[in-house]
PDB file of N, CA and C in Angstrom:
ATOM      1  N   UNK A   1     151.617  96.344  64.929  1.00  0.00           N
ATOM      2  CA  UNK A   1     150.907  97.194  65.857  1.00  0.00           C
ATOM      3  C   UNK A   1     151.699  98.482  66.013  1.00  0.00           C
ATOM      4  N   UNK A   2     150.660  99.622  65.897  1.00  0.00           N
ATOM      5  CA  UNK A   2     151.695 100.892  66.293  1.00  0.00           C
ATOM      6  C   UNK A   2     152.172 100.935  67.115  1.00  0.00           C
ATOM      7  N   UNK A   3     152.613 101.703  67.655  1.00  0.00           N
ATOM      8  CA  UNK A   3     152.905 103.077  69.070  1.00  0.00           C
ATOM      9  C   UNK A   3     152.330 103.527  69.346  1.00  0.00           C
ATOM     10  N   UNK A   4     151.118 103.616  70.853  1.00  0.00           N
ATOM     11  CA  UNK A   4     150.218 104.772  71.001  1.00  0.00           C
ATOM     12  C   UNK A   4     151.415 106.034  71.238  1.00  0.00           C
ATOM     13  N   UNK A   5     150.431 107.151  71.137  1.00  0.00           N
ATOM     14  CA  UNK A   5     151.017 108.205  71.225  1.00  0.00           C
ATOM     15  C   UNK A   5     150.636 109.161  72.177  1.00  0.00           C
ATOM     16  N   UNK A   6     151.137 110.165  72.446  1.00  0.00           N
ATOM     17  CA  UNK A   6     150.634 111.055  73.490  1.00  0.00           C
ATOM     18  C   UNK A   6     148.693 111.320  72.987  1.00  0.00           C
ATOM     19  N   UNK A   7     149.021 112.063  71.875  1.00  0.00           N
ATOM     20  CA  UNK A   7     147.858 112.192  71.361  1.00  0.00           C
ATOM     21  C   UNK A   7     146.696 111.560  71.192  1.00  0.00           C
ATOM     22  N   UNK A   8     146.962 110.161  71.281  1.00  0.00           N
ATOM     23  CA  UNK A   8     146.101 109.157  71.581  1.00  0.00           C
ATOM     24  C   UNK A   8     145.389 109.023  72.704  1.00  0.00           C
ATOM     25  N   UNK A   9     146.690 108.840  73.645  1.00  0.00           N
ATOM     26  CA  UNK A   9     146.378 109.041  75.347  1.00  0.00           C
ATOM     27  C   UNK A   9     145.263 110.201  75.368  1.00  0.00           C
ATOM     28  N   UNK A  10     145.395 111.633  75.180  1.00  0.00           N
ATOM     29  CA  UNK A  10     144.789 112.714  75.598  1.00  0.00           C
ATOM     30  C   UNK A  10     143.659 112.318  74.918  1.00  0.00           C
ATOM     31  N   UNK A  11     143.267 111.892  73.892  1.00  0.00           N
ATOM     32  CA  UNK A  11     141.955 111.930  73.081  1.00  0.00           C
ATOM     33  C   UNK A  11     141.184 111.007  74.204  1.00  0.00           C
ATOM     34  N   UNK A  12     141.736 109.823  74.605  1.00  0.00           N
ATOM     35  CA  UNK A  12     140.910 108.898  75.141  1.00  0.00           C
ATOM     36  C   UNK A  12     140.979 109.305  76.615  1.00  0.00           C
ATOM     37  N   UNK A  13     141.620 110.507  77.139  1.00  0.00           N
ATOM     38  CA  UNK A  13     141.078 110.664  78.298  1.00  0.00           C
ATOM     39  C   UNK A  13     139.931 112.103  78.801  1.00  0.00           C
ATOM     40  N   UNK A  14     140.430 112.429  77.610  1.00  0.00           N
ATOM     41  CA  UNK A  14     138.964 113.682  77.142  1.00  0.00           C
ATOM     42  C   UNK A  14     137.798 112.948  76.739  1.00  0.00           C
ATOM     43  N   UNK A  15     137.509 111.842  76.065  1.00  0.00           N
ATOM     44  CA  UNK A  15     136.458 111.495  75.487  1.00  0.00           C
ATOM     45  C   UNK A  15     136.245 110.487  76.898  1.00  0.00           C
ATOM     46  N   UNK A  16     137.074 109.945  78.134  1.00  0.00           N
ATOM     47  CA  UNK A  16     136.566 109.113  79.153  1.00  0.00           C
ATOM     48  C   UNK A  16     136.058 110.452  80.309  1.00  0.00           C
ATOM     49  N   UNK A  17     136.692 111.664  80.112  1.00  0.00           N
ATOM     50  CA  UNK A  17     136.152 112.445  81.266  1.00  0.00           C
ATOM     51  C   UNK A  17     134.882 113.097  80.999  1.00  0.00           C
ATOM     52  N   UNK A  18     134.469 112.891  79.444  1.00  0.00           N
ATOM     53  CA  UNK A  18     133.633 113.668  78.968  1.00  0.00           C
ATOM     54  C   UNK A  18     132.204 112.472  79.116  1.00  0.00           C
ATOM     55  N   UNK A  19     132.640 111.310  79.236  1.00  0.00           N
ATOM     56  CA  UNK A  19     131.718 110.487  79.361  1.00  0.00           C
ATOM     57  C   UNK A  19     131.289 110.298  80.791  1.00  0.00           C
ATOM     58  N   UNK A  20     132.264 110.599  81.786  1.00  0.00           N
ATOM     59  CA  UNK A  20     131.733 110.325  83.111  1.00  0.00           C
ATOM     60  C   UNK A  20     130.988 111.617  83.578  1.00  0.00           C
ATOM     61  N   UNK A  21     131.185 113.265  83.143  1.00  0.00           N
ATOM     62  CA  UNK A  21     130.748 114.309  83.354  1.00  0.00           C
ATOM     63  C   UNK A  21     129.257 114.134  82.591  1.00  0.00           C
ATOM     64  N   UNK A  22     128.953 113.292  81.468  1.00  0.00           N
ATOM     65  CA  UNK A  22     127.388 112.993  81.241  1.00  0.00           C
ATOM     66  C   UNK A  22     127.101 112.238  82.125  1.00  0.00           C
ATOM     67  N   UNK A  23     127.646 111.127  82.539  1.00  0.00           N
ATOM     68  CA  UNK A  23     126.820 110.026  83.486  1.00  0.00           C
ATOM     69  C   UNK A  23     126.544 110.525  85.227  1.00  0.00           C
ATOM     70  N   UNK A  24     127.451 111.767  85.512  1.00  0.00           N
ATOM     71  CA  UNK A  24     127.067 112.261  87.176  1.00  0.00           C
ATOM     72  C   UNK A  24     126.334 113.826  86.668  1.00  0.00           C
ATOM     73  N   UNK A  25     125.290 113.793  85.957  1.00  0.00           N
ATOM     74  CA  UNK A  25     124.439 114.883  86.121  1.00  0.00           C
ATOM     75  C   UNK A  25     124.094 115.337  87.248  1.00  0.00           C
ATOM     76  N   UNK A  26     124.360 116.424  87.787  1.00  0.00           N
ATOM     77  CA  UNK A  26     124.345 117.526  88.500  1.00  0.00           C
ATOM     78  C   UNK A  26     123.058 118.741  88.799  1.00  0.00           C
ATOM     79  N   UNK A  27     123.152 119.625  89.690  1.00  0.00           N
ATOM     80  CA  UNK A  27     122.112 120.273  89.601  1.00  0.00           C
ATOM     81  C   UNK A  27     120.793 120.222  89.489  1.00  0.00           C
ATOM     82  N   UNK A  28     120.390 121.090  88.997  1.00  0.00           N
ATOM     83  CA  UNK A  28     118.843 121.260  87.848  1.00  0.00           C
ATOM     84  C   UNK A  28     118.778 119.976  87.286  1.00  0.00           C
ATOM     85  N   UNK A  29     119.656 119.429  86.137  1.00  0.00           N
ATOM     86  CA  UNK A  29     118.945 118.222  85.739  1.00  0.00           C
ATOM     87  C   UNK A  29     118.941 116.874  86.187  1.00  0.00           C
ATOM     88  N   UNK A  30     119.726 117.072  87.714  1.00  0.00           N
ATOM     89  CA  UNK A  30     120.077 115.707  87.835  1.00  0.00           C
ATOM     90  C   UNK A  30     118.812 115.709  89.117  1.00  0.00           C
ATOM     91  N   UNK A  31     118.638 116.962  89.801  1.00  0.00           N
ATOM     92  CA  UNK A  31     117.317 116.975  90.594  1.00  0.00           C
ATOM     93  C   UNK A  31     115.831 116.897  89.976  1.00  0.00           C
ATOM     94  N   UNK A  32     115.683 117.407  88.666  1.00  0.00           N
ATOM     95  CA  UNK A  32     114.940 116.904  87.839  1.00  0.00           C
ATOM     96  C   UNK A  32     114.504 115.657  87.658  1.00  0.00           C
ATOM     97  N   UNK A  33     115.714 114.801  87.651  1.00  0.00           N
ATOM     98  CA  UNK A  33     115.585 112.928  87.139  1.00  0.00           C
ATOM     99  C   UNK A  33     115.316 112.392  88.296  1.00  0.00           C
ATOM    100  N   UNK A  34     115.649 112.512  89.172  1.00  0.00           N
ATOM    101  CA  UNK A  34     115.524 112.042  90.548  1.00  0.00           C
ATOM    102  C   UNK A  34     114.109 112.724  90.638  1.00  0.00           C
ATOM    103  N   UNK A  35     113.668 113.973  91.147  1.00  0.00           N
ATOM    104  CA  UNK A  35     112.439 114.049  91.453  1.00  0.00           C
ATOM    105  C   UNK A  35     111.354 113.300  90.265  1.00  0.00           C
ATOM    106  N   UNK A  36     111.832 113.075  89.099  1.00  0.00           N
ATOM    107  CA  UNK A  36     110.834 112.366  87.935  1.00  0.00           C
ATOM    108  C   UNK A  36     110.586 110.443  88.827  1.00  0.00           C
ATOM    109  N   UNK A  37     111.932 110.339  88.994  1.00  0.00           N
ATOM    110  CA  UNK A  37     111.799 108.647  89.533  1.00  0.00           C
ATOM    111  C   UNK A  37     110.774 108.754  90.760  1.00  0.00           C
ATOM    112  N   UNK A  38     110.994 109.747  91.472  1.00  0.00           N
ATOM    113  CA  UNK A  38     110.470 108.945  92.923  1.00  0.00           C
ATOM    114  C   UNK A  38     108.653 109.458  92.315  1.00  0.00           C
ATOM    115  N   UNK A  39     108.471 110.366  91.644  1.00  0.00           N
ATOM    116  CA  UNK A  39     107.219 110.593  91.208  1.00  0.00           C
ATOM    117  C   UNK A  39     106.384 109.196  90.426  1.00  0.00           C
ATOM    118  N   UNK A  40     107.173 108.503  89.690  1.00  0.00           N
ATOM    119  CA  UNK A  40     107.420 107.166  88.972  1.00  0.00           C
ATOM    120  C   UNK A  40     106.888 106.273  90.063  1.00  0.00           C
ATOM    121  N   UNK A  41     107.928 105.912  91.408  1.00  0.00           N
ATOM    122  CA  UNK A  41     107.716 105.227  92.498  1.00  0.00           C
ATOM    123  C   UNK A  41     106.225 105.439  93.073  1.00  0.00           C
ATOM    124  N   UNK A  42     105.836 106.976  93.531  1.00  0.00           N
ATOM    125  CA  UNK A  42     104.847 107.059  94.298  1.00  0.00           C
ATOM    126  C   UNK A  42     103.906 106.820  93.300  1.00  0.00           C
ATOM    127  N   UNK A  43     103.441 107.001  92.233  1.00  0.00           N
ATOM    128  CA  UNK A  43     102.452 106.363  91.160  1.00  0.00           C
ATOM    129  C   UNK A  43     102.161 104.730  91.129  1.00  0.00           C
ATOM    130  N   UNK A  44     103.277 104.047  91.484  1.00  0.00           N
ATOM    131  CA  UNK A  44     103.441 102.798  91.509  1.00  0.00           C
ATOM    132  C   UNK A  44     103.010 102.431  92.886  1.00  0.00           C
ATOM    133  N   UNK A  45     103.279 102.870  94.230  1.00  0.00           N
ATOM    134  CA  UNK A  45     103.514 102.352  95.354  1.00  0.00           C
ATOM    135  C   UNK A  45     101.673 102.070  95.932  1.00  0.00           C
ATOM    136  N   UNK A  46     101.827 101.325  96.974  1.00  0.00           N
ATOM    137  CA  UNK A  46     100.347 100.508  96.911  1.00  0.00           C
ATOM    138  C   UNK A  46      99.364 101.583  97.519  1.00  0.00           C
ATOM    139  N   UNK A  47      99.614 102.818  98.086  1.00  0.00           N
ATOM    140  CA  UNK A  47      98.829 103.914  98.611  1.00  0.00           C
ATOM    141  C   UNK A  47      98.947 105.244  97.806  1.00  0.00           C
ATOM    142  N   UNK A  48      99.264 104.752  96.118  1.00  0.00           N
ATOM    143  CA  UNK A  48      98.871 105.987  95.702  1.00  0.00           C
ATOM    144  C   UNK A  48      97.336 106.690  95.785  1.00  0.00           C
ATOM    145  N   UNK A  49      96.729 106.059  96.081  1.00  0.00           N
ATOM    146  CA  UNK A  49      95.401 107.052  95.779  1.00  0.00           C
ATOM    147  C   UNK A  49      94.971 107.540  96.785  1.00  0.00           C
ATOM    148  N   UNK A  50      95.884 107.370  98.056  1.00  0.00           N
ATOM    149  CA  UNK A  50      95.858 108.632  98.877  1.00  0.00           C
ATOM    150  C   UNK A  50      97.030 109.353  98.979  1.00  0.00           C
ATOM    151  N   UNK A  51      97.455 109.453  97.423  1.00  0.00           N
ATOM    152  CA  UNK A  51      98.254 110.429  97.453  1.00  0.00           C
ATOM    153  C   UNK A  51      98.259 111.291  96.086  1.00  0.00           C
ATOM    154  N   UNK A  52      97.117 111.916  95.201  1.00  0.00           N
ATOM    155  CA  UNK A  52      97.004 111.978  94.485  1.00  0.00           C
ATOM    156  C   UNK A  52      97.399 114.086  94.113  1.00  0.00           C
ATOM    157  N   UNK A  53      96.512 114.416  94.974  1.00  0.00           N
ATOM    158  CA  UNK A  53      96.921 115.893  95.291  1.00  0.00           C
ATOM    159  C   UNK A  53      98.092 116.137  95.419  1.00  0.00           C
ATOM    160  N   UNK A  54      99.393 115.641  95.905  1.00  0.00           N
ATOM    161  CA  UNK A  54     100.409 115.552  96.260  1.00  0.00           C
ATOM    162  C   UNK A  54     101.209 115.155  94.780  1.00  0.00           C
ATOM    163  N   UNK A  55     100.851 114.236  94.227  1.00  0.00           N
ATOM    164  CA  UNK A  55     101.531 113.965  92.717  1.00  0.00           C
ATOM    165  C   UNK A  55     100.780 114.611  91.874  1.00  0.00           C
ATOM    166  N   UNK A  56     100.025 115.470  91.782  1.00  0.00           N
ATOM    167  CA  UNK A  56      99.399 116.508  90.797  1.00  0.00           C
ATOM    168  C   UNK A  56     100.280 117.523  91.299  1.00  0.00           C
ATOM    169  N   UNK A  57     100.334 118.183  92.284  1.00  0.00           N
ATOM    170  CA  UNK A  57     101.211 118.949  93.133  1.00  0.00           C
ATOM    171  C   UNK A  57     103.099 119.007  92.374  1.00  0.00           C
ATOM    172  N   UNK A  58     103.322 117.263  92.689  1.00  0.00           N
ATOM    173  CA  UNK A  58     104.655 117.141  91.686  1.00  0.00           C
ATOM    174  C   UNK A  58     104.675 117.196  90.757  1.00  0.00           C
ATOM    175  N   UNK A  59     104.101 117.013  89.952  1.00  0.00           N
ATOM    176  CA  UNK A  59     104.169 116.683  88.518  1.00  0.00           C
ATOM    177  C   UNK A  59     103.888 117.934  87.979  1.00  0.00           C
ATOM    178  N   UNK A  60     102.973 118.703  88.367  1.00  0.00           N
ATOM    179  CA  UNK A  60     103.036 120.298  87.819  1.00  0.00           C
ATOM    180  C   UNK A  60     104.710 121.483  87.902  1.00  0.00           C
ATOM    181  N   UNK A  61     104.997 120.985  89.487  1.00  0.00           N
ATOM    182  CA  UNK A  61     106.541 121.244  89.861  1.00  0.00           C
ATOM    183  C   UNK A  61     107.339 120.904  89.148  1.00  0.00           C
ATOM    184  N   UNK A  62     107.064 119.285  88.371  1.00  0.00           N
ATOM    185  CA  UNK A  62     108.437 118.961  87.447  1.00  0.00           C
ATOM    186  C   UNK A  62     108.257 119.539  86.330  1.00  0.00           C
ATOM    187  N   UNK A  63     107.425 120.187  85.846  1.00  0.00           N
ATOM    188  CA  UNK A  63     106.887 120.609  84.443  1.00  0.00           C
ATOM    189  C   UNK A  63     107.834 121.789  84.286  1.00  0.00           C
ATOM    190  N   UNK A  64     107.140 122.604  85.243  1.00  0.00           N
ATOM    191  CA  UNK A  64     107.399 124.161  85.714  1.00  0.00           C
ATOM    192  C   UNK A  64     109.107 124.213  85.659  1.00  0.00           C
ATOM    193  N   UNK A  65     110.055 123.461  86.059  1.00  0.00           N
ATOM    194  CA  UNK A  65     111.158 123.111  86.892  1.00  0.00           C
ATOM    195  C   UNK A  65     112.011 123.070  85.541  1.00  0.00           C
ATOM    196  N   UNK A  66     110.873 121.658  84.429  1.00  0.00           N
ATOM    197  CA  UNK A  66     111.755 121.566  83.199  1.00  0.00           C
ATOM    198  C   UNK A  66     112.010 122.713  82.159  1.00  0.00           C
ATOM    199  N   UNK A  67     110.881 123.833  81.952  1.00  0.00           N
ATOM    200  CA  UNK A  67     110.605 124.473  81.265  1.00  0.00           C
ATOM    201  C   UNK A  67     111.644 125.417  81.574  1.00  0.00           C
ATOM    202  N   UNK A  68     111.475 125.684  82.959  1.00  0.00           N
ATOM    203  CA  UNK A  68     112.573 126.879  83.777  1.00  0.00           C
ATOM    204  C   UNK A  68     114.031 126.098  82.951  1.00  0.00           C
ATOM    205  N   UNK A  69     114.763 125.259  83.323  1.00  0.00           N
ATOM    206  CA  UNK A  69     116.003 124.370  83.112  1.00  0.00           C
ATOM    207  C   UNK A  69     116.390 124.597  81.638  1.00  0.00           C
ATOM    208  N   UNK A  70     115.198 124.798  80.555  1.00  0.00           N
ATOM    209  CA  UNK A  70     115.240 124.525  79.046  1.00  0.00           C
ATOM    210  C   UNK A  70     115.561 125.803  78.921  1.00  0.00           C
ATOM    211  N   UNK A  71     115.084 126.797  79.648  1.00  0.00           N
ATOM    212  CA  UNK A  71     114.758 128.326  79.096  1.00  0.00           C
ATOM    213  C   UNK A  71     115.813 129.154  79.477  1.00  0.00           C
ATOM    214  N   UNK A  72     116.534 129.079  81.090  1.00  0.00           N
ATOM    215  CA  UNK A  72     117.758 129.484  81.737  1.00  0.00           C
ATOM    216  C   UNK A  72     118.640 128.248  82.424  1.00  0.00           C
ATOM    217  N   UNK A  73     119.283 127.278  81.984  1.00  0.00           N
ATOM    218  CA  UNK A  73     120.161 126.573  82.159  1.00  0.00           C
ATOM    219  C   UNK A  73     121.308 126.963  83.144  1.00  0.00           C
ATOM    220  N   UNK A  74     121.385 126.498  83.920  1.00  0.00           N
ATOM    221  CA  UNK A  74     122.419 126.959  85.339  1.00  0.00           C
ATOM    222  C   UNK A  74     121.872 127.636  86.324  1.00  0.00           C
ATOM    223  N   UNK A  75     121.139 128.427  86.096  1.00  0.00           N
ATOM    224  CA  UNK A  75     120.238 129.490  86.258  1.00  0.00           C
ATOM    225  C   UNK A  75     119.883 129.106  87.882  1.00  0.00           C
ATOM    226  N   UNK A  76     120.337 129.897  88.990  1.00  0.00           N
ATOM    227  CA  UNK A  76     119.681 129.741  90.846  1.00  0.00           C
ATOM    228  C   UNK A  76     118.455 129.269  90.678  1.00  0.00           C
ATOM    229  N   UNK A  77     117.690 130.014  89.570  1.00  0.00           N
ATOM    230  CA  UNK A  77     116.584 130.087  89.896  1.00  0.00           C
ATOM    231  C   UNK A  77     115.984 128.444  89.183  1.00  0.00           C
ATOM    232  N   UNK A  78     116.303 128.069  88.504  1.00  0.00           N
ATOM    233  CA  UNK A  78     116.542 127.360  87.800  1.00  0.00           C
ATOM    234  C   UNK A  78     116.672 125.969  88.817  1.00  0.00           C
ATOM    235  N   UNK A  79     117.394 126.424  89.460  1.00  0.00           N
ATOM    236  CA  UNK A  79     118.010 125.200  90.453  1.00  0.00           C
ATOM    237  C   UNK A  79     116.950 124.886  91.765  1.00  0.00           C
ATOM    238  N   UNK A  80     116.531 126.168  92.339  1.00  0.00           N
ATOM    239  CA  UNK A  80     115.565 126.263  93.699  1.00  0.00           C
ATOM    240  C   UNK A  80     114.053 125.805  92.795  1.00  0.00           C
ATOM    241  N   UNK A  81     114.241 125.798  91.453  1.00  0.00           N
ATOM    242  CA  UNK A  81     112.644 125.081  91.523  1.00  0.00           C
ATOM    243  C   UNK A  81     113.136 123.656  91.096  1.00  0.00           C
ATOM    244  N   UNK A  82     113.970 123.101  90.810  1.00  0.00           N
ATOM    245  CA  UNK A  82     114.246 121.672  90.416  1.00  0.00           C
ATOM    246  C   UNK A  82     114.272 121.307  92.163  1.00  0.00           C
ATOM    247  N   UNK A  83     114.852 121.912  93.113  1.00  0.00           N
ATOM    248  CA  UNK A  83     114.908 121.349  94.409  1.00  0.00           C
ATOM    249  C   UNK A  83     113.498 120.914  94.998  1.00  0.00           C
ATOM    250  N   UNK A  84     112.293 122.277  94.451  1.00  0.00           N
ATOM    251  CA  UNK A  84     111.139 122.227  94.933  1.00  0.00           C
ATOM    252  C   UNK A  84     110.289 121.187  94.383  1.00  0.00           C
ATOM    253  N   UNK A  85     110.744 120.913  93.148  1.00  0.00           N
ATOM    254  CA  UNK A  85     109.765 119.684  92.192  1.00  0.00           C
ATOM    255  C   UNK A  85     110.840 118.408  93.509  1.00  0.00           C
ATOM    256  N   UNK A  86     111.662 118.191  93.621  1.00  0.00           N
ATOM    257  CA  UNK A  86     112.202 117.141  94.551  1.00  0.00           C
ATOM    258  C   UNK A  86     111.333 116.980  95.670  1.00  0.00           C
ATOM    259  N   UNK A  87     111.397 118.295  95.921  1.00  0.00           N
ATOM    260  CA  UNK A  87     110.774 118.023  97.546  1.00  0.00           C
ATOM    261  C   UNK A  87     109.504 117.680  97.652  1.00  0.00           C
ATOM    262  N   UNK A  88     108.440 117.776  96.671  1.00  0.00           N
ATOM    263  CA  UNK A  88     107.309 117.900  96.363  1.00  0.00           C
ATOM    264  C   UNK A  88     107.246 116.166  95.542  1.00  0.00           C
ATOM    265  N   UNK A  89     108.079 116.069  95.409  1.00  0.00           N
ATOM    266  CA  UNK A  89     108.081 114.716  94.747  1.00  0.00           C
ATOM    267  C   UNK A  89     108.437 113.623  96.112  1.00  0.00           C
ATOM    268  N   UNK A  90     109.250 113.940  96.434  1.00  0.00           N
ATOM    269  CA  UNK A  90     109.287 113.149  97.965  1.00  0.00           C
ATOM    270  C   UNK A  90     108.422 113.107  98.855  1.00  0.00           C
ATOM    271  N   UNK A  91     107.412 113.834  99.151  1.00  0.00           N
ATOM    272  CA  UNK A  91     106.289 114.472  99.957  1.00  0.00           C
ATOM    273  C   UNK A  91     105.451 113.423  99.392  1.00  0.00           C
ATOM    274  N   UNK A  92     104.717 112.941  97.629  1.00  0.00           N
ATOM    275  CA  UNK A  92     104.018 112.212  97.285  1.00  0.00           C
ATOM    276  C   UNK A  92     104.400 110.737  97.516  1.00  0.00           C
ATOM    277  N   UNK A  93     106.063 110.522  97.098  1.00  0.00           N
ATOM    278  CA  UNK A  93     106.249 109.191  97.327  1.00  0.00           C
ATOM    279  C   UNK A  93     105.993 108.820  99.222  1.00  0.00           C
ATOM    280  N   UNK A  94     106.441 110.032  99.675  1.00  0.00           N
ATOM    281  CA  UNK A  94     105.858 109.322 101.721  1.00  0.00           C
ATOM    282  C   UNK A  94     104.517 109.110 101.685  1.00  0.00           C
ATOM    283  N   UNK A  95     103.762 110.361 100.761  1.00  0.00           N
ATOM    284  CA  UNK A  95     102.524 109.596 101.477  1.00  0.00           C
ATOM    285  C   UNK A  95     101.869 108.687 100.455  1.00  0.00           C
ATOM    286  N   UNK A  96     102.391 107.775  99.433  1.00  0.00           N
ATOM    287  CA  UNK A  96     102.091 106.634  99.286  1.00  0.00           C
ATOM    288  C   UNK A  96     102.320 105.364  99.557  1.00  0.00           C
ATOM    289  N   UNK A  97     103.433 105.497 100.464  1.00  0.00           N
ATOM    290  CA  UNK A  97     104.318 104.501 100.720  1.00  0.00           C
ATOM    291  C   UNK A  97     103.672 103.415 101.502  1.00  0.00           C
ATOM    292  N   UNK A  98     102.732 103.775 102.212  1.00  0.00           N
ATOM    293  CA  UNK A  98     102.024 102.326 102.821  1.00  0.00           C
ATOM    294  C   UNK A  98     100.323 102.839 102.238  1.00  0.00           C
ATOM    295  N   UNK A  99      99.704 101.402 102.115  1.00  0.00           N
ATOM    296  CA  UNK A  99      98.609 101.495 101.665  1.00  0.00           C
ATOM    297  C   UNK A  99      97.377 101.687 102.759  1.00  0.00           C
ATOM    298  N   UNK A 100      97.517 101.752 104.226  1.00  0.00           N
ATOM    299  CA  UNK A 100      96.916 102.351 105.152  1.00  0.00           C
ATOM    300  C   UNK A 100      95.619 101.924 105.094  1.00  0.00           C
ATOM    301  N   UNK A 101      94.382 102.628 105.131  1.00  0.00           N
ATOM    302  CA  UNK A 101      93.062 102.536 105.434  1.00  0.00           C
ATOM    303  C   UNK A 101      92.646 102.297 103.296  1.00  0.00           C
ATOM    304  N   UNK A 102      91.562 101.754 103.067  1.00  0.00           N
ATOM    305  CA  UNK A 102      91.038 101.867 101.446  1.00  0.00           C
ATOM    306  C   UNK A 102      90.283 103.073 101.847  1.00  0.00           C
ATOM    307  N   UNK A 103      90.095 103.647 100.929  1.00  0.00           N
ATOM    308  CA  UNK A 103      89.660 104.585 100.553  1.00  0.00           C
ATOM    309  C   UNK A 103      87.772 104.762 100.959  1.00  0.00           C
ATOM    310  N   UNK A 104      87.227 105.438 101.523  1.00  0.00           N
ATOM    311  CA  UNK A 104      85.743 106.148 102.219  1.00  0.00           C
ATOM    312  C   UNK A 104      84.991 104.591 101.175  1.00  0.00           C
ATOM    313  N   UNK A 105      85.076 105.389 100.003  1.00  0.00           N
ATOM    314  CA  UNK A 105      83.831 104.565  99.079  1.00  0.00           C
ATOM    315  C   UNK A 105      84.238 102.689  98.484  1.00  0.00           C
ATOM    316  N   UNK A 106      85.238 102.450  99.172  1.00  0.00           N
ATOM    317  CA  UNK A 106      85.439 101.116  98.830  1.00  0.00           C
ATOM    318  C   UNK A 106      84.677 100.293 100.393  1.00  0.00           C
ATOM    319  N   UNK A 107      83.751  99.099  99.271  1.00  0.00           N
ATOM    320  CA  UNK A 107      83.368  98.015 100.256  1.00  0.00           C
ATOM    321  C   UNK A 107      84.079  97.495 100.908  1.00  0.00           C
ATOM    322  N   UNK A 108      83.562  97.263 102.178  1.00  0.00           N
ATOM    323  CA  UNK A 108      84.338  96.795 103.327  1.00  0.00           C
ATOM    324  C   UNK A 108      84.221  94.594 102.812  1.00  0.00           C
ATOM    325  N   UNK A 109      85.515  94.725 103.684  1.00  0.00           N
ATOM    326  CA  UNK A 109      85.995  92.986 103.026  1.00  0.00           C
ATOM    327  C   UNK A 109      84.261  91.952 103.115  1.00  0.00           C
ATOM    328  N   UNK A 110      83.856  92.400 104.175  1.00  0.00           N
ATOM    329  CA  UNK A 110      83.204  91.451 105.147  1.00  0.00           C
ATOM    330  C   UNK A 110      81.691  91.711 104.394  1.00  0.00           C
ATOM    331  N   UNK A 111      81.506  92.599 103.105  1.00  0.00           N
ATOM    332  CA  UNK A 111      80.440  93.029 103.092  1.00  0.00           C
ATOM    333  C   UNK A 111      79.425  93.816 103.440  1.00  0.00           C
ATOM    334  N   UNK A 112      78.290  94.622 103.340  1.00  0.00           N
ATOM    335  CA  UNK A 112      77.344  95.774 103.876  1.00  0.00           C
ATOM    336  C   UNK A 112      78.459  97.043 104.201  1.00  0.00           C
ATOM    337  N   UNK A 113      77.594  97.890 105.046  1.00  0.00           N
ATOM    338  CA  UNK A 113      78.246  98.892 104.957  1.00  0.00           C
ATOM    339  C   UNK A 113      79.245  98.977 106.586  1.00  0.00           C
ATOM    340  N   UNK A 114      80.150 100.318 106.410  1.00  0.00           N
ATOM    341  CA  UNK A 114      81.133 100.405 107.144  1.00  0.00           C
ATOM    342  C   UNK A 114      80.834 100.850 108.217  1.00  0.00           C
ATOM    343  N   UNK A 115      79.815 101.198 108.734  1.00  0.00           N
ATOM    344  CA  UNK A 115      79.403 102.495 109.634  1.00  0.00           C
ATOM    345  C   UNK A 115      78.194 101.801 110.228  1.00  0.00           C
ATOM    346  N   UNK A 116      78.443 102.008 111.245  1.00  0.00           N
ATOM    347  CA  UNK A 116      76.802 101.380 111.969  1.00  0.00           C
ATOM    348  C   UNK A 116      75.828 102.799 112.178  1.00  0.00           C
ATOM    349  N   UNK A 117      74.669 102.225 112.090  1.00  0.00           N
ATOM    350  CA  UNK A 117      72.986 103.311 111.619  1.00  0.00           C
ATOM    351  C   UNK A 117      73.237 103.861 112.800  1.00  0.00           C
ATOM    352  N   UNK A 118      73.004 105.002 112.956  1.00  0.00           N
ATOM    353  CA  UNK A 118      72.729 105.607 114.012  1.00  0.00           C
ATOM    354  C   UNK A 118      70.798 105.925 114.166  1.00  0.00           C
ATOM    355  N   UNK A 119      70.281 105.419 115.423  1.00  0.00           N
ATOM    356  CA  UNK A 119      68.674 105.541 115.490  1.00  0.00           C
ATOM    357  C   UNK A 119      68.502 107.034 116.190  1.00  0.00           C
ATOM    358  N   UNK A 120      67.752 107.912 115.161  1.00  0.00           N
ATOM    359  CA  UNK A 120      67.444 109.330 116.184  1.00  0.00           C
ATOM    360  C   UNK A 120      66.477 109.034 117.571  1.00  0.00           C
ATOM    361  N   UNK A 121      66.609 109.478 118.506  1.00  0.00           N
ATOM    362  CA  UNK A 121      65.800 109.237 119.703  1.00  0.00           C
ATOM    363  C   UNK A 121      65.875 107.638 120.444  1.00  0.00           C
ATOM    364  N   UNK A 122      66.726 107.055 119.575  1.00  0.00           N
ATOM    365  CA  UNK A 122      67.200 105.802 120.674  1.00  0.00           C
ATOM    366  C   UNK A 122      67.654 105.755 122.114  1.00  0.00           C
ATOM    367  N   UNK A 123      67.973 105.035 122.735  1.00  0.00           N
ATOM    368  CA  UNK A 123      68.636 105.363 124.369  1.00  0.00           C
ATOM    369  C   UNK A 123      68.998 103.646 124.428  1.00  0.00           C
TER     370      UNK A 123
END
């Protein structure tokens, strides 16, 4: 067995710092991944479909956000729309988060309709 060497040491602690500086993404792309998950979540969660405007809303934001990120990298500007695809992505996952009332045009459990007739000129 050799001798490690200095040189050894430094290689493997450049190639361990270089591995943990990929795994804590930062900024723009790390607000990017995060606003992509919770967009993920609110698609999944049991009241997405009253939350649909709101994840069209995100999902256009994350588009916009990635394109910005690809085109000027580091970039403020760059950064305040990855925050805005977040915030806009959080906004969809709240309001799917509980499944609340079904939706106007879904049958009621019990059968017929939801709304009782109203008679014109009744008393």
């Amino acid at each position: 067995m050799r001798p490690k060497t200095f040189s050894t040491y430094l290689a493997a602690l450049v190639l361990g710092c270089a591995a943990i500086g990929c795994a804590s993404t930062g900024g723009a792309s790390g607000d990017l991944l995060d606003a992509r998950a919770m967009l993920d979540e609110a698609r999944m969660a049991p009241g997405a479909y009253r939350a649909t405007s709101q994840m069209r809303d995100a999902e256009a934001a994350i588009a916009y956000a990635e394109f910005e990120e690809r085109e000027n990298p580091g970039h403020p500007l760059s950064q305040h729309r990855a925050q805005t695809a977040l915030d806009l992505a959080a906004r969809a996952k709240e309001a799917s988060a509980s499944p609340g009332l079904p939706p106007a045009s879904a049958p009621s459990p019990e059968g017929g309709s939801k709304t009782t007739p109203v008679v014109v000129g009744a008393r």
